[in-house]
PDB file of N, CA and C in Angstrom:
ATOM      1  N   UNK A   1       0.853  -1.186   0.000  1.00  0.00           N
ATOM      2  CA  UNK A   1       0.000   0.000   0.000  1.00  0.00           C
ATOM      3  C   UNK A   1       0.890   1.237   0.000  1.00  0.00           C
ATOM      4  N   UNK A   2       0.963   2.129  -0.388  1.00  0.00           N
ATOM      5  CA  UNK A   2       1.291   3.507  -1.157  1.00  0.00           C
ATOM      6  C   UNK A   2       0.952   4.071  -0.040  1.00  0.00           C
ATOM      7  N   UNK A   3       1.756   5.570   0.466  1.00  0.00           N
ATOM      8  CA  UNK A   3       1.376   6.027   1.883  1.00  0.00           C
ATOM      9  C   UNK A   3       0.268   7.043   1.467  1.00  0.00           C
ATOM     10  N   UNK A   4      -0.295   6.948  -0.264  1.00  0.00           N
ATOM     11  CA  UNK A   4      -1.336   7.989  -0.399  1.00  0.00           C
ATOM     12  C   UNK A   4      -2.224   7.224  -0.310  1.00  0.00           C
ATOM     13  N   UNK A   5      -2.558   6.092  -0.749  1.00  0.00           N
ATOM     14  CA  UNK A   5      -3.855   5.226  -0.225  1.00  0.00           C
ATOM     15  C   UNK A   5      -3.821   5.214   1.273  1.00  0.00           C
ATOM     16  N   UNK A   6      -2.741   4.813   2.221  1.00  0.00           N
ATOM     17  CA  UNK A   6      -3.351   5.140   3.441  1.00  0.00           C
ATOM     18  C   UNK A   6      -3.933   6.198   3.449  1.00  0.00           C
ATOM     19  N   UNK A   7      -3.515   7.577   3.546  1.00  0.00           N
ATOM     20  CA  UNK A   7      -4.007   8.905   3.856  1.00  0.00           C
ATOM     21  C   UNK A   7      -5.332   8.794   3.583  1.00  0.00           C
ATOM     22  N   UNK A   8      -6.155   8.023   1.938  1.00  0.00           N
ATOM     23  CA  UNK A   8      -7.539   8.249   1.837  1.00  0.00           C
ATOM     24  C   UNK A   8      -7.875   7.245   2.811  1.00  0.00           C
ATOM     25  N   UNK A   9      -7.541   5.849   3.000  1.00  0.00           N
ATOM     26  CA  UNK A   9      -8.290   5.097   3.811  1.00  0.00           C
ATOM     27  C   UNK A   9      -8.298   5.916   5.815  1.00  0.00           C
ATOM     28  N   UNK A  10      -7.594   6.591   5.627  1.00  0.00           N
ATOM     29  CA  UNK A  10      -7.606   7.211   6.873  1.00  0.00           C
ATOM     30  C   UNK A  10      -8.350   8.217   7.537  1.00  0.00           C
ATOM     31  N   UNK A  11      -8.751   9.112   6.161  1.00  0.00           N
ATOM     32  CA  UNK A  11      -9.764  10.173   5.971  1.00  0.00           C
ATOM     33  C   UNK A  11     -11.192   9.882   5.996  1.00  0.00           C
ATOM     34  N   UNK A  12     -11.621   8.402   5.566  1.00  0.00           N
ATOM     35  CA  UNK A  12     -12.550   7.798   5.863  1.00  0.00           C
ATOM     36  C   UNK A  12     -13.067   7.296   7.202  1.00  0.00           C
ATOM     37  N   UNK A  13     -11.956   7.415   7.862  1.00  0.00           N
ATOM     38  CA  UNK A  13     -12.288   6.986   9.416  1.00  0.00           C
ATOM     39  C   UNK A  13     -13.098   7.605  10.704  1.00  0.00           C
ATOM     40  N   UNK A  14     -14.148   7.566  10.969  1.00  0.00           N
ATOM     41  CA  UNK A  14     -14.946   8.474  11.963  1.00  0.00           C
ATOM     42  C   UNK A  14     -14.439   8.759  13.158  1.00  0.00           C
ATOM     43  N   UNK A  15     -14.306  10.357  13.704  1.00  0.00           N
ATOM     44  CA  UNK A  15     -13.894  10.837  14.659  1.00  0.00           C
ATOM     45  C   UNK A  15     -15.093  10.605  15.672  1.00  0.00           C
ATOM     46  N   UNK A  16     -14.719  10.321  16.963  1.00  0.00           N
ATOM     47  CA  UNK A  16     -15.823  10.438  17.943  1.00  0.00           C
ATOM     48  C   UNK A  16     -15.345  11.600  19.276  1.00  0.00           C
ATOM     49  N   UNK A  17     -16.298  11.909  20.296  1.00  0.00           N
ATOM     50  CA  UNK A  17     -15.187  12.322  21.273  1.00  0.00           C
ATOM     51  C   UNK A  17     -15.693  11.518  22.373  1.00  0.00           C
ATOM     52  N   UNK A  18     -15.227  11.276  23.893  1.00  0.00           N
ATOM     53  CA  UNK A  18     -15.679  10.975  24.436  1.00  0.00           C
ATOM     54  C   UNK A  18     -16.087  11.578  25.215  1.00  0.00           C
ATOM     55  N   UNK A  19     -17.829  11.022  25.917  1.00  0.00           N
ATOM     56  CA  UNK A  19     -18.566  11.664  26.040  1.00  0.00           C
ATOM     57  C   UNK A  19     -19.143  11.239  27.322  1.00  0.00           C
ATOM     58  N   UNK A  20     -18.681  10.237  28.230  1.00  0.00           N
ATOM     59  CA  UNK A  20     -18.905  10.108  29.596  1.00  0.00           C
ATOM     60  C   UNK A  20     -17.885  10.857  30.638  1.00  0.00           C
ATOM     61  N   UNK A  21     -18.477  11.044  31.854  1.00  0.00           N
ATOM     62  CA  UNK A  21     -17.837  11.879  33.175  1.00  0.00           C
ATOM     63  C   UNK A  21     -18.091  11.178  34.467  1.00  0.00           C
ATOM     64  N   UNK A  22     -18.290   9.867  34.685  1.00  0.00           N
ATOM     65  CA  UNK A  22     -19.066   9.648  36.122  1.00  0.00           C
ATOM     66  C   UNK A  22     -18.273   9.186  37.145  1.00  0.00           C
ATOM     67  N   UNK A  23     -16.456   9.014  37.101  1.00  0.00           N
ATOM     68  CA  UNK A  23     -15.676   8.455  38.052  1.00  0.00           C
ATOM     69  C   UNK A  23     -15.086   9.520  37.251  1.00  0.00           C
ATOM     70  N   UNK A  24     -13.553   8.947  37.889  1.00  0.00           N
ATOM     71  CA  UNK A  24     -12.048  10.106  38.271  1.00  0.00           C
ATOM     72  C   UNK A  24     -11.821   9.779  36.269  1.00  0.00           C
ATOM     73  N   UNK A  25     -11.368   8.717  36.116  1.00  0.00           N
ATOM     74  CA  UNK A  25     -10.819   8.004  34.924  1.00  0.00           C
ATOM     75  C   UNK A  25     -11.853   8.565  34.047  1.00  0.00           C
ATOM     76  N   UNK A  26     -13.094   8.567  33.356  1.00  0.00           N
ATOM     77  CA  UNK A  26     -13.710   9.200  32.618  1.00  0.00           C
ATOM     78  C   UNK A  26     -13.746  10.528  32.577  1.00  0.00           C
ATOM     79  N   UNK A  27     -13.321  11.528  33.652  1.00  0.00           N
ATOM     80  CA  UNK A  27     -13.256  12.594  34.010  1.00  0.00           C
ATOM     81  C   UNK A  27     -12.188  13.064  33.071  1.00  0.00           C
ATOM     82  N   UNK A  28     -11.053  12.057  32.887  1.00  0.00           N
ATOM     83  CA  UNK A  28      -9.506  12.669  32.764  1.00  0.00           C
ATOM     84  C   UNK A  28     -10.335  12.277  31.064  1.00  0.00           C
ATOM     85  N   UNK A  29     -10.718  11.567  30.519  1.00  0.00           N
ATOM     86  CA  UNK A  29     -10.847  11.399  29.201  1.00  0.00           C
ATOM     87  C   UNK A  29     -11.669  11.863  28.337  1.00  0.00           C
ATOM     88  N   UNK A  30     -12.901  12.678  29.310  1.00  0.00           N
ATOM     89  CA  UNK A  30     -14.148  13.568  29.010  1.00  0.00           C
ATOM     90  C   UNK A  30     -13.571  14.831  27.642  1.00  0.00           C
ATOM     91  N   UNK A  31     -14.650  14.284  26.762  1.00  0.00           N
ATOM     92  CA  UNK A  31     -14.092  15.830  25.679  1.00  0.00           C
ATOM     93  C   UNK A  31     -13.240  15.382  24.620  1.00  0.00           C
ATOM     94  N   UNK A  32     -12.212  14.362  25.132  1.00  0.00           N
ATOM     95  CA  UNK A  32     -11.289  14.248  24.120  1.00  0.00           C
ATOM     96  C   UNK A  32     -11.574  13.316  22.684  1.00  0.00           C
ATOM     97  N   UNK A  33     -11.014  13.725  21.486  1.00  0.00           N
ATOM     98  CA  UNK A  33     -11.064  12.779  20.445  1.00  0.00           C
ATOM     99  C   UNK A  33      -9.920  11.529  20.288  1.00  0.00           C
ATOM    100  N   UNK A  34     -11.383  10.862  19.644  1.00  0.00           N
ATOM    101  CA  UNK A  34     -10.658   9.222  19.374  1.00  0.00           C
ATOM    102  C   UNK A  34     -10.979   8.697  18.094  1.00  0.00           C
ATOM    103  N   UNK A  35     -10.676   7.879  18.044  1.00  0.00           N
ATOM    104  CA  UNK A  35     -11.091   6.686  16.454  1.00  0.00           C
ATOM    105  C   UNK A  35     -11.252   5.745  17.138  1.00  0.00           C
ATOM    106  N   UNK A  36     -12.138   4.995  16.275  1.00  0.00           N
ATOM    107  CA  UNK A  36     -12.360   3.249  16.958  1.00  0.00           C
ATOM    108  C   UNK A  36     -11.653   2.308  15.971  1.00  0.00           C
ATOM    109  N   UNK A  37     -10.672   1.634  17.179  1.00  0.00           N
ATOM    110  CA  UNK A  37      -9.793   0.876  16.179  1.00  0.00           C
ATOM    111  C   UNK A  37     -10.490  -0.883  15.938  1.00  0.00           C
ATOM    112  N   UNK A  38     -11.025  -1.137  17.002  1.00  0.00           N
ATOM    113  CA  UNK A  38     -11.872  -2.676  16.844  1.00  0.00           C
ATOM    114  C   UNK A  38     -12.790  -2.476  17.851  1.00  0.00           C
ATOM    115  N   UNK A  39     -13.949  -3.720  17.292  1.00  0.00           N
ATOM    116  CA  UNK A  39     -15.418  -3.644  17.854  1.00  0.00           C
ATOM    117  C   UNK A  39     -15.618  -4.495  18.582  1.00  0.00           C
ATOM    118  N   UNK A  40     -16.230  -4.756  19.550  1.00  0.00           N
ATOM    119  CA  UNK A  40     -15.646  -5.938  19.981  1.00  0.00           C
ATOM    120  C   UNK A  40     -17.529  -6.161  20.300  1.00  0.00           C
ATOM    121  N   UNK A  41     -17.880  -7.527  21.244  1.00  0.00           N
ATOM    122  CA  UNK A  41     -18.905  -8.380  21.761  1.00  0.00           C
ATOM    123  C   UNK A  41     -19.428  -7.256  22.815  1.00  0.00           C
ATOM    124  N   UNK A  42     -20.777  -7.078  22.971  1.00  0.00           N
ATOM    125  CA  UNK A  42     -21.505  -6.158  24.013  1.00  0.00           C
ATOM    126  C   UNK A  42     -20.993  -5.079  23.961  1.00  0.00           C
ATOM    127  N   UNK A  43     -20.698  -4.226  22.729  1.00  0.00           N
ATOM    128  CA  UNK A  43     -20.504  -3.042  22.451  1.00  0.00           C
ATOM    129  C   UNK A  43     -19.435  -2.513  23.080  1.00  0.00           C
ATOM    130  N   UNK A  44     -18.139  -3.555  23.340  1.00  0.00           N
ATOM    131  CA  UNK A  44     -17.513  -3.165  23.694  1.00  0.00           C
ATOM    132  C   UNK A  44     -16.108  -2.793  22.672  1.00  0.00           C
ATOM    133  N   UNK A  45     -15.406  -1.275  22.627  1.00  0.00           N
ATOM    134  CA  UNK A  45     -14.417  -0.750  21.775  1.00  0.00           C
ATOM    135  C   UNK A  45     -13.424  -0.222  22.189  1.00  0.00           C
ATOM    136  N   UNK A  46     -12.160  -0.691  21.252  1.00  0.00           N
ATOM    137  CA  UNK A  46     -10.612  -0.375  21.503  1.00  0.00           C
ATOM    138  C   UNK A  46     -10.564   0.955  21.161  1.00  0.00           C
ATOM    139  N   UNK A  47     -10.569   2.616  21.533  1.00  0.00           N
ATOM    140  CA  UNK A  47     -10.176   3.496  20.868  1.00  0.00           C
ATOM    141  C   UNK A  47      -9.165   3.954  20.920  1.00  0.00           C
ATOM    142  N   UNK A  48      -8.582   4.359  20.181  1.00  0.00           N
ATOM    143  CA  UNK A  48      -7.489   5.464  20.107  1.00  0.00           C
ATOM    144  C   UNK A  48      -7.354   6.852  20.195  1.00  0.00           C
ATOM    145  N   UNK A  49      -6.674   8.027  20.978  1.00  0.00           N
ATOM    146  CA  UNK A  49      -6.983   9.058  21.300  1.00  0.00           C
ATOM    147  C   UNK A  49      -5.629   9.809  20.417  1.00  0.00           C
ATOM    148  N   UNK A  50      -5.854  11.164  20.165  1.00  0.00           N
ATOM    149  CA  UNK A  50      -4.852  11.501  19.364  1.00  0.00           C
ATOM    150  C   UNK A  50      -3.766  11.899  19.642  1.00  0.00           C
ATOM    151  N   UNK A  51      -3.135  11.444  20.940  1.00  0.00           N
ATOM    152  CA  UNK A  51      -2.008  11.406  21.800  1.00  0.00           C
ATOM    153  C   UNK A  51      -1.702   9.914  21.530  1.00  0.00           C
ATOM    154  N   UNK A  52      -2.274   8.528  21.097  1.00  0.00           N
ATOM    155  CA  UNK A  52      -1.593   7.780  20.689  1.00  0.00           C
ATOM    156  C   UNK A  52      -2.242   6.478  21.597  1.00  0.00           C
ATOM    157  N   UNK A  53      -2.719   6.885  23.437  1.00  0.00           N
ATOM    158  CA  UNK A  53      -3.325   6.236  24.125  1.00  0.00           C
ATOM    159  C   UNK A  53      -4.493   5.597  23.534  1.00  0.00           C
ATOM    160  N   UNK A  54      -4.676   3.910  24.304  1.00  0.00           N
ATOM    161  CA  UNK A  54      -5.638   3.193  23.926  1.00  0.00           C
ATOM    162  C   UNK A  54      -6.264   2.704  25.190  1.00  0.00           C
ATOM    163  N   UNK A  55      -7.522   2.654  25.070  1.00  0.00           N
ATOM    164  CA  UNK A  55      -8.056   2.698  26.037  1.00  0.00           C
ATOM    165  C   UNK A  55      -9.685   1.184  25.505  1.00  0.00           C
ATOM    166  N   UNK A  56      -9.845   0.742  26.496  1.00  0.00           N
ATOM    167  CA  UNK A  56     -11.757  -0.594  26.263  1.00  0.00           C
ATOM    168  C   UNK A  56     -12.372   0.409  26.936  1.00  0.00           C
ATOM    169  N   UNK A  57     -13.566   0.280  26.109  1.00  0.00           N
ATOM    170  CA  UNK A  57     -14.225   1.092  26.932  1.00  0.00           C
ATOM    171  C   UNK A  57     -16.059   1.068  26.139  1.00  0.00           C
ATOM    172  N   UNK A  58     -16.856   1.094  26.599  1.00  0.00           N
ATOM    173  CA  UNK A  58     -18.390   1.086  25.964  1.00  0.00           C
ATOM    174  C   UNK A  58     -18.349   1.794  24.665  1.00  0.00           C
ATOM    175  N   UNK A  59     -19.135   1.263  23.976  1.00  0.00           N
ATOM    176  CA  UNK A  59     -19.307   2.291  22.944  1.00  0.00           C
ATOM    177  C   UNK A  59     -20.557   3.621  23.274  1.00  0.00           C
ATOM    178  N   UNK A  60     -21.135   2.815  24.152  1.00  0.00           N
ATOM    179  CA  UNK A  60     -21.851   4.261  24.489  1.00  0.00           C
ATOM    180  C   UNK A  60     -21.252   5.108  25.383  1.00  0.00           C
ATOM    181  N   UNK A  61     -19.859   4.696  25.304  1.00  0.00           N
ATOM    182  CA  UNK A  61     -19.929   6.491  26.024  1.00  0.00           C
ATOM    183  C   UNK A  61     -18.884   7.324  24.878  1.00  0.00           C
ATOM    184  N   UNK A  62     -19.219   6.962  23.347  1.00  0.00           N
ATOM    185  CA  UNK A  62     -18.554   7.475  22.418  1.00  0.00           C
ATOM    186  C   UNK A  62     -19.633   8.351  21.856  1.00  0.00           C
ATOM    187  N   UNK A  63     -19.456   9.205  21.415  1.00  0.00           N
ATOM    188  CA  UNK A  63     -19.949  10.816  20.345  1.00  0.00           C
ATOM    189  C   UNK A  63     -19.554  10.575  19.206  1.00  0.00           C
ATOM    190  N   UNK A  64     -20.375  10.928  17.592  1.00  0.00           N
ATOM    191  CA  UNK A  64     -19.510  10.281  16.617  1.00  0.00           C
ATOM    192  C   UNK A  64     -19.439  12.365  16.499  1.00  0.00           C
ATOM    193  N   UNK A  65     -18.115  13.235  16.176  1.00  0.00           N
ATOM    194  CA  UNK A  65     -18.067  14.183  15.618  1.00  0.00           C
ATOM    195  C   UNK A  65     -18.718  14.368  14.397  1.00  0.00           C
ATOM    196  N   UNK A  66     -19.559  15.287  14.373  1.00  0.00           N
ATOM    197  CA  UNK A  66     -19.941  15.473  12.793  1.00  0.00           C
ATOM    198  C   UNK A  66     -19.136  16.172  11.855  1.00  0.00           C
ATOM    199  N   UNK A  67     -18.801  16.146  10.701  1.00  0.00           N
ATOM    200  CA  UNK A  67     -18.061  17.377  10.238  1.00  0.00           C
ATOM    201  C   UNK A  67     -19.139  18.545   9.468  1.00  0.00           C
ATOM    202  N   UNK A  68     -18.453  19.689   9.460  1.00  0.00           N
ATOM    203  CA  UNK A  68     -19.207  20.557   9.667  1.00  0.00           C
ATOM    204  C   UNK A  68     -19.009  21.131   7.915  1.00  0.00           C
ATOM    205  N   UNK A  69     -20.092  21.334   6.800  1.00  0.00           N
ATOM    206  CA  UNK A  69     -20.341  21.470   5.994  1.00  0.00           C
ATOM    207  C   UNK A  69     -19.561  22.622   5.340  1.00  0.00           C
ATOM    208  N   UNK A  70     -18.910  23.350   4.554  1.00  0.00           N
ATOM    209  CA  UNK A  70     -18.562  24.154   3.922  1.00  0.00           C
ATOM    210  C   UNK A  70     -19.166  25.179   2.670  1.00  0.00           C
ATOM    211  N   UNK A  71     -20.639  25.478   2.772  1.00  0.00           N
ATOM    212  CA  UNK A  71     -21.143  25.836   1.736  1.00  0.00           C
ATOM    213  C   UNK A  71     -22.096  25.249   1.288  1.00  0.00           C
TER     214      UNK A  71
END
């Protein structure tokens, strides 16, 4: 793979942020953006944050970012 096909397959990838607060540990991760790298059984997902950290964690306590239209 060509590092310009990554770049499009990468651009395709949905930003979320996370979007739970109810202990110390969700607190520290509240707000921030991630990607979901695998899906796992009972909605449970590997994300990645854009500092590089990976974290399991529900998928409901993920936000998908929308992007915001240009015209």
């Amino acid at each position: 793979m060509r590092s310009g096909d990554r770049l499009a397959v990468h651009a395709l990838v949905a930003l979320y942020r996370y979007a739970w607060k109810n202990n110390p540990r969700r607190r520290e991760l509240y707000g921030r953006r991630c990607r979901v790298l695998v899906r796992g059984k009972l909605g449970t997902v590997l994300v990645e944050f854009e500092n590089g950290e990976r974290v399991t964690t529900s998928g409901r306590a993920l936000r998908r970012i929308r992007e915001e239209s240009h015209g």
